[in-house]
Protein backbone atom coordinates (compact mmCIF):
# COMPACT_ATOMS: atom_id res chain seq x y z
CA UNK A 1 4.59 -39.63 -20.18
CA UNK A 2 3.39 -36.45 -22.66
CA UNK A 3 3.44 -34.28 -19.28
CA UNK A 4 6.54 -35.25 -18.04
CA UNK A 5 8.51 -34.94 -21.42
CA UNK A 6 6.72 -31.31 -21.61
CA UNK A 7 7.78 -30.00 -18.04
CA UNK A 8 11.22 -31.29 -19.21
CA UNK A 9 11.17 -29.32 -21.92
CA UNK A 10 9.74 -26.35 -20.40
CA UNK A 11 12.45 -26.30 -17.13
CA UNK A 12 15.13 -26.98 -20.06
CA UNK A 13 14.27 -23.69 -21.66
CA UNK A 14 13.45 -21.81 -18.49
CA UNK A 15 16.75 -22.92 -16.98
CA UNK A 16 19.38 -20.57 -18.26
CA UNK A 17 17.29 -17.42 -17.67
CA UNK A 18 16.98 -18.30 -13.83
CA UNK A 19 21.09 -18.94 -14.10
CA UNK A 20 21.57 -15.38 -16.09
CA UNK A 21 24.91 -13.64 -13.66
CA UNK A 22 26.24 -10.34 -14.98
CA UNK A 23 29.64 -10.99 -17.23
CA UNK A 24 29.73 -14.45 -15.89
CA UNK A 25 32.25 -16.48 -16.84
CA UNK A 26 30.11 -20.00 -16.56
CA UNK A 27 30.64 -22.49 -14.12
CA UNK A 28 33.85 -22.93 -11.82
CA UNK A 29 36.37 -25.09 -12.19
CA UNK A 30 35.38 -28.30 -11.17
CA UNK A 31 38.96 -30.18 -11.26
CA UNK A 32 39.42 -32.26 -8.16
CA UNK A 33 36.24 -31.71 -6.89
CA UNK A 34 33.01 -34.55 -6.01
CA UNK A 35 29.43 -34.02 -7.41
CA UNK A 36 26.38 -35.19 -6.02
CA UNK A 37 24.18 -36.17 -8.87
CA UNK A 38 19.83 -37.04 -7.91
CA UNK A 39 17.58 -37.58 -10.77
CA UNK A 40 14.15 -39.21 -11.40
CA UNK A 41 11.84 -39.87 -14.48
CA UNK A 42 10.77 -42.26 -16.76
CA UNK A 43 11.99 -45.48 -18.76
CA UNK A 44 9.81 -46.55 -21.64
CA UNK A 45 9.43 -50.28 -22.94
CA UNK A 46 8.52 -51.40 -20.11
CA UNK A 47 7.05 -48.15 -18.87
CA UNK A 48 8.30 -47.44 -15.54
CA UNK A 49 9.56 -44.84 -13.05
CA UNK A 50 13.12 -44.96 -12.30
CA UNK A 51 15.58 -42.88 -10.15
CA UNK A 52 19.45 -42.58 -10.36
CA UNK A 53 21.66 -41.79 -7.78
CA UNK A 54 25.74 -40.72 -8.92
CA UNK A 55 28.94 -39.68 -7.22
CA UNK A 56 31.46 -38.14 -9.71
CA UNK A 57 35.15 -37.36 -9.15
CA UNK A 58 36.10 -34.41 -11.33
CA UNK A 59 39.46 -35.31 -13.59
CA UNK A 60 39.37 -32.20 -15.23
CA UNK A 61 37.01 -29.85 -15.81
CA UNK A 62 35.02 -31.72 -18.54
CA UNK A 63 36.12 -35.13 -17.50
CA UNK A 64 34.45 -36.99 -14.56
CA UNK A 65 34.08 -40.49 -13.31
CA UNK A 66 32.31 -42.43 -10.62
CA UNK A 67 29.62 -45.25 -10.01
CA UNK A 68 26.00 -44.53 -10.82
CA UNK A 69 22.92 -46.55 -9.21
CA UNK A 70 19.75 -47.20 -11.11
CA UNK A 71 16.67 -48.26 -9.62
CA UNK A 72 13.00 -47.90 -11.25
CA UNK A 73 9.78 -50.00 -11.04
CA UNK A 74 6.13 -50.12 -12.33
CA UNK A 75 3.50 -53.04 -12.05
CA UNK A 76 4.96 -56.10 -12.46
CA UNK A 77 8.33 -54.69 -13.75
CA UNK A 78 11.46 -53.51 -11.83
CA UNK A 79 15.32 -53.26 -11.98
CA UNK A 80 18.29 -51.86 -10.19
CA UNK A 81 21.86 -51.72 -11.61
CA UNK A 82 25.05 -49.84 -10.56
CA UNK A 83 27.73 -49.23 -13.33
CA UNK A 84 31.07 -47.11 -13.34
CA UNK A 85 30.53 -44.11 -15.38
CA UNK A 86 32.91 -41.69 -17.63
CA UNK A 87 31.23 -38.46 -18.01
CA UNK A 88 32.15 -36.10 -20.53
CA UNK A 89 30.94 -31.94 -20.09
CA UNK A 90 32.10 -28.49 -21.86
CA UNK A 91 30.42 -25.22 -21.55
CA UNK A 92 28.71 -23.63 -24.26
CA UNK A 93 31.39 -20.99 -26.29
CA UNK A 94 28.57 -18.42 -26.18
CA UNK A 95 26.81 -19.35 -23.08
CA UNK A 96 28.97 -20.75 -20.71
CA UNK A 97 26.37 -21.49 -17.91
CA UNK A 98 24.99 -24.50 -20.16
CA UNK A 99 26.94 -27.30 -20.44
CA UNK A 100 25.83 -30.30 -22.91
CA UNK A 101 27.26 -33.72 -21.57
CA UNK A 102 27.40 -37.60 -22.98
CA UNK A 103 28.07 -40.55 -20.64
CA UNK A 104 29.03 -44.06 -21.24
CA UNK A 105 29.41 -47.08 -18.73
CA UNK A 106 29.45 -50.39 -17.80
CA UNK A 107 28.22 -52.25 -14.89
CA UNK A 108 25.09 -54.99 -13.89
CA UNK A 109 21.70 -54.76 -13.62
CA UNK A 110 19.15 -57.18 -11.85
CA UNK A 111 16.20 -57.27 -14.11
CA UNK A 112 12.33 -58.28 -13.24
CA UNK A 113 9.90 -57.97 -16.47
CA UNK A 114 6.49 -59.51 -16.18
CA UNK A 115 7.21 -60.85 -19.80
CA UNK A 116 9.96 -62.81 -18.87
CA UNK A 117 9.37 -66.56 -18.05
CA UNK A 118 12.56 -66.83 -15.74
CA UNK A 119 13.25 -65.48 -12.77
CA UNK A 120 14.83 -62.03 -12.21
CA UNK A 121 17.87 -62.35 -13.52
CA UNK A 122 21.17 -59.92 -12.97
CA UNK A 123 22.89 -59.40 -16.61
CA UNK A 124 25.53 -56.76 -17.89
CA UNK A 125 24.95 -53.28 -18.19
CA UNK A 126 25.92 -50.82 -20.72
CA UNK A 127 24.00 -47.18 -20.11
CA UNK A 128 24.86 -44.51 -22.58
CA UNK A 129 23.35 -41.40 -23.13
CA UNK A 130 23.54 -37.65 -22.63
CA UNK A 131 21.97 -34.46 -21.87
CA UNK A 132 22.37 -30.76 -20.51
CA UNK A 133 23.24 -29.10 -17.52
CA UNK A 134 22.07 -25.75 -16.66
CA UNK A 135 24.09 -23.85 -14.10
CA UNK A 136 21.98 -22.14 -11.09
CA UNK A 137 24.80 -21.08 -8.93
CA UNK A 138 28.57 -21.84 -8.31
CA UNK A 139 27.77 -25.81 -6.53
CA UNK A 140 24.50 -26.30 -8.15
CA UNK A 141 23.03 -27.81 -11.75
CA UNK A 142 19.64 -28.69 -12.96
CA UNK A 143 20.21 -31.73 -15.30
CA UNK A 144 18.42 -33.29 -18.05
CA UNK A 145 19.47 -36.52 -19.10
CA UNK A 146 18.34 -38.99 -21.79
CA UNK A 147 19.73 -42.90 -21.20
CA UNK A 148 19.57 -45.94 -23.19
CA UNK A 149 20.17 -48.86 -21.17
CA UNK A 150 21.78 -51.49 -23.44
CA UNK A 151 21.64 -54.96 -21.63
CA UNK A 152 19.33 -57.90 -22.44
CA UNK A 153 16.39 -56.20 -22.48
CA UNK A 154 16.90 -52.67 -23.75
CA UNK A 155 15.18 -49.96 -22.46
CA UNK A 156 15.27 -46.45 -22.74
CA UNK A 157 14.56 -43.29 -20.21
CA UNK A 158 14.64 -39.65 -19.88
CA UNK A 159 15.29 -37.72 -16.70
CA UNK A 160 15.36 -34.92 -14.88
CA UNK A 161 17.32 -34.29 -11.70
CA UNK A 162 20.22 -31.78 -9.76
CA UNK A 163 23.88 -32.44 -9.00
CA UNK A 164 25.16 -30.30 -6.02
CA UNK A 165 29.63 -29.89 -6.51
CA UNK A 166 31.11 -30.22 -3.25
C-alpha cells in the first residue's frame, strides 16, 4: 500500500512537466463532448484492489455527468457497484493543464466482507471524493482520484487511472 501511494505521488508531481506545451492555453473545451474514464488502485478497510470504469457527458466545461462502475476484490472480500456521478473540474488560474476535480454520487453496491455473517448483500451507494487531472495532450488525462465509499460498510480508496475525451 506504501508503494502504491508513493508512485502516486511521484506520477502526480511528474505529470505536469511531461504535459508542459509552449503558451498553452490548458485543456480544450470539453462542452458536449464524452470521456472515457479507466482507473485502478486500492481500497483500505477491507484492503483490496479495486478498478473503476466511467463514461462522462460534458455539460460544460467543468460540469460532467455519467454512470461510474466499481468493482474490487481481495481474499475473502469483494464488491461491485454502479452509481450516477456529477463531476465537478476547473483548470488551475496559473497552470491551466492541471485541473483539481470533486465528485459526488449515488447508486448500489453488492457487498461480500468475510466479516459479515449474512450473505452478500446489495445496499445504497454514496461515493464522494476528488482528485487531479493532469493534461498530456488535447483527448488525454492522467487522473488521481481519492474516494470514500459511504454505504453500510464504509470504505475508502485511492486511485490512479486515464480518461481519453472523445
Amino acid at each position: 500500500m506504501k508503494r502504491l501511494l508513493l508512485v502516486l505521488l511521484v506520477l502526480l508531481f511528474l505529470a505536469p512537466a511531461a504535459s508542459a506545451q509552449e503558451a498553452s492555453s490548458g485543456m480544450v473545451s470539453r462542452k458536449g463532448y464524452f470521456g472515457v474514464g479507466l482507473a485502478g488502485g486500492a481500497m483500505m478497510d477491507p484492503d483490496m484492489t479495486a478498478g473503476m470504469v466511467s463514461l462522462d457527458y460534458y455539460i460544460t466545461d467543468e460540469i460532467s455527468v455519467g454512470p461510474y462502475f466499481y468493482g474490487g476484490g481481495g481474499e475473502d472480500d469483494s464488491f461491485y457497484g454502479v452509481s450516477g456521478q456529477v463531476k465537478f473540474s476547473a483548470p488551475l488560474a496559473n497552470n491551466p493543464q492541471v485541473r483539481p476535480f470533486a465528485f459526488a454520487g449515488i447508486g448500489f453496491v453488492e457487498l461480500d466482507f468475510e466479516d459479515r455473517k449474512d450473505d452478500p448483500e446489495t445496499t445504497y451507494l454514496f461515493p464522494v471524493g476528488g482528485g487531479m487531472e493532469f493534461e498530456i495532450n488535447d483527448v488525454l488525462t492522467l487522473e488521481g482520484t481519492g474516494v470514500y465509499h459511504l454505504t453500510e460498510d464504509v470504505f475508502t480508496g485511492i486511485m490512479l487511472g486515464v480518461r481519453i475525451i472523445l
